[in-house]
Protein backbone atom coordinates (compact mmCIF):
# COMPACT_ATOMS: atom_id res chain seq x y z
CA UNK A 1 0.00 0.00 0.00
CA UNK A 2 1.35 3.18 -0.96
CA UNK A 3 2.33 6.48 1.23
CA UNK A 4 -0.73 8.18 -0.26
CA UNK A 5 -3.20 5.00 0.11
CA UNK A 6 -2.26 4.94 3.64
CA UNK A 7 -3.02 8.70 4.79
CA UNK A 8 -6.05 8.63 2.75
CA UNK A 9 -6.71 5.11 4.52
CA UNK A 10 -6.10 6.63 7.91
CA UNK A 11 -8.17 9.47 7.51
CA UNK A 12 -10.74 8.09 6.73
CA UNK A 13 -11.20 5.37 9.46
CA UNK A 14 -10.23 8.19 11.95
CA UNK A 15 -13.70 9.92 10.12
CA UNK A 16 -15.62 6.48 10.50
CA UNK A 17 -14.35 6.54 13.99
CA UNK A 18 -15.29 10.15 15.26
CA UNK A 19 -18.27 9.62 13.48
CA UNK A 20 -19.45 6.45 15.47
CA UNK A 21 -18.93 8.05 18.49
CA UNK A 22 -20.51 11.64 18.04
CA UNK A 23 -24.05 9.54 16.70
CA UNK A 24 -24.11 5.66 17.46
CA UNK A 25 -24.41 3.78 14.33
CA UNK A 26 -22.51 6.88 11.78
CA UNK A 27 -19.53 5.16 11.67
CA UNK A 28 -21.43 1.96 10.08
CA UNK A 29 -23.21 4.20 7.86
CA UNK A 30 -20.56 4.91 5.87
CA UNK A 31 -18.58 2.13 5.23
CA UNK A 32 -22.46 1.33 3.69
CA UNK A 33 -23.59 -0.88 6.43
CA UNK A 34 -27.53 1.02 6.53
CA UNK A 35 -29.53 -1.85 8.23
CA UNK A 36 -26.68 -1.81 10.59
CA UNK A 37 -26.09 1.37 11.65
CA UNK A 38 -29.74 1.70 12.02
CA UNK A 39 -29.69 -1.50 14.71
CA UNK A 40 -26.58 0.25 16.60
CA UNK A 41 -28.49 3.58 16.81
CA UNK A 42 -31.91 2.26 17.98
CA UNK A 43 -29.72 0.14 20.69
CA UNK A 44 -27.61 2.43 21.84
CA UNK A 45 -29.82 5.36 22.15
CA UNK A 46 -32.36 3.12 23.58
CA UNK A 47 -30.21 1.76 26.58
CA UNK A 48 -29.16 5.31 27.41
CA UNK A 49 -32.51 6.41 27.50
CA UNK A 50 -33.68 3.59 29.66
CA UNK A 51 -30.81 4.71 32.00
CA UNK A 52 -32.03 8.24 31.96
CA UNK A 53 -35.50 6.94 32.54
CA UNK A 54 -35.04 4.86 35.55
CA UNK A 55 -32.37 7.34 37.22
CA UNK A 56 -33.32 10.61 35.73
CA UNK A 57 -30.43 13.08 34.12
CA UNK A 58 -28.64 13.14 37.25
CA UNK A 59 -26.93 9.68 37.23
CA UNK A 60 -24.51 11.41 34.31
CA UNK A 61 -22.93 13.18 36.19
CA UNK A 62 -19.11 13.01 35.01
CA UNK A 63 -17.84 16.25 37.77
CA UNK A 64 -19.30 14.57 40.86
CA UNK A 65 -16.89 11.83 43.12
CA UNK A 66 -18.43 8.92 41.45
CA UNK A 67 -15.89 6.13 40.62
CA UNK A 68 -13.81 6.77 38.02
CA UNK A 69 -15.14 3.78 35.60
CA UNK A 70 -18.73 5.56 35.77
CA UNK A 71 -17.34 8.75 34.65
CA UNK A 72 -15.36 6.67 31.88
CA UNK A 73 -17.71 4.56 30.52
CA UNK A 74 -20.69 7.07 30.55
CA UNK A 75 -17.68 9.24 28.43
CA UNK A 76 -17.87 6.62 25.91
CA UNK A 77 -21.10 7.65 24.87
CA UNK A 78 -21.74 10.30 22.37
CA UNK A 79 -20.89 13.60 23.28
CA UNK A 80 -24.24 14.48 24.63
CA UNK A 81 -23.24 13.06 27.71
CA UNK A 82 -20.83 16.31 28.44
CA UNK A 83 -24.31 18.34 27.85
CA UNK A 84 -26.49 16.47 30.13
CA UNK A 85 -23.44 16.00 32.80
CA UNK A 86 -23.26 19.94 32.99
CA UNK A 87 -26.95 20.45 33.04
CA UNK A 88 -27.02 18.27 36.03
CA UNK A 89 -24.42 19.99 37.88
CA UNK A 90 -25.27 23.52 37.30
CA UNK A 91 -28.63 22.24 39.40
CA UNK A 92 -26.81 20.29 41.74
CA UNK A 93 -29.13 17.39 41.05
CA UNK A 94 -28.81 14.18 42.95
CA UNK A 95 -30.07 10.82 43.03
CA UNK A 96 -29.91 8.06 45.64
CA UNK A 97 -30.36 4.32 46.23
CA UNK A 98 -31.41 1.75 43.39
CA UNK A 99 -32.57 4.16 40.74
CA UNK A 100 -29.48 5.25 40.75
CA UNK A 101 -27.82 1.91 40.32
CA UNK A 102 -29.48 0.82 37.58
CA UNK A 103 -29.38 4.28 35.75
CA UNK A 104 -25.66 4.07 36.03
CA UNK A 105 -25.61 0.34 34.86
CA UNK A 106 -27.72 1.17 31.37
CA UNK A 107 -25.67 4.31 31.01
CA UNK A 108 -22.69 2.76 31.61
CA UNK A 109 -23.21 -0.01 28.86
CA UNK A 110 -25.01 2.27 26.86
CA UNK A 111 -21.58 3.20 26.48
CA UNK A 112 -19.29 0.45 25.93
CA UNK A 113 -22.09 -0.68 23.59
CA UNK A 114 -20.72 2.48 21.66
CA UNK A 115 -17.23 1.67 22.36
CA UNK A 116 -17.20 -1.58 20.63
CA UNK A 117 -19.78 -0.56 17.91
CA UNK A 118 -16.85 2.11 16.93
CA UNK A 119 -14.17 0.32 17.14
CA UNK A 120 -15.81 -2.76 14.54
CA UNK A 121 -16.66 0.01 12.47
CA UNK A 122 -13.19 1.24 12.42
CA UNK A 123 -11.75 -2.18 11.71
CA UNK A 124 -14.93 -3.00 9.19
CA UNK A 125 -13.57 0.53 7.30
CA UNK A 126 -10.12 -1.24 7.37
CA UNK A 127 -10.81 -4.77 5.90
CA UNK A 128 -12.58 -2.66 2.97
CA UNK A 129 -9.68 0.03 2.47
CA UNK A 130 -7.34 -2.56 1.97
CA UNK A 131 -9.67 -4.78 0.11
CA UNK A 132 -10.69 -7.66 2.29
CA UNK A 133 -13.87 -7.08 2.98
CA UNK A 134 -16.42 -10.11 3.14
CA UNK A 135 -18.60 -9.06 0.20
């Protein structure tokens, strides 16, 4: 593969991977996977949501003294999570006990749900730069 190839290459799976992260499922939309990306965004988005749902907006909260894996994992979500995070602590919102569990929990894998759909689109975008895709 040549020099040229190679930036090109690289720039565009960095694309594919910035992509997948700022909306869940963008990154498999185009390398051309539609049905896809459509699955990963419905999941994704859904499982946050739920999280939201069951623990309100305050169990994002990535400037409080929650363990550091929260704060990480919730990160890996797209960056909406910096919005929400910042709404919550400007109003110094809290929430306790089992709700709050279990809003962390589908946030949390809400987000390394993300994580792993970028990083197969990245490696899907790879396999068809270089020519080995499976179709």
């Amino acid at each position: 593969m040549s020099t040229t190839r190679h930036s090109g290459c690289l720039g565009f799976l960095l694309a594919v991977g910035l992509a997948g992260w700022v909306v869940p499922g963008a990154g498999h939309f185009l390398i051309g996977e539609r049905k896809r990306a459509l699955i990963i965004f419905v999941a994704v988005s859904l499982t946050f949501l739920a999280g939201l749902y069951v623990g309100t907006i305050a169990v994002v909260d990535l400037h409080s003294a929650s363990a550091i894996y929260v704060k990480v994992t919730q990160a890996m979500n797209p960056p909406v999570v910096f919005a929400i995070s910042a709404v919550a602590g400007d109003r110094q919102m809290t929430v306790f006990g089992q709700p709050s569990e279990i809003g962390q929990v589908y946030t949390m894998t809400s987000g390394l749900l993300n994580l792993l759909c970028v990083v197969n689109a990245v490696y899907l975008g790879y396999l068809r730069a270089i020519g080995l895709d499976r179709d």
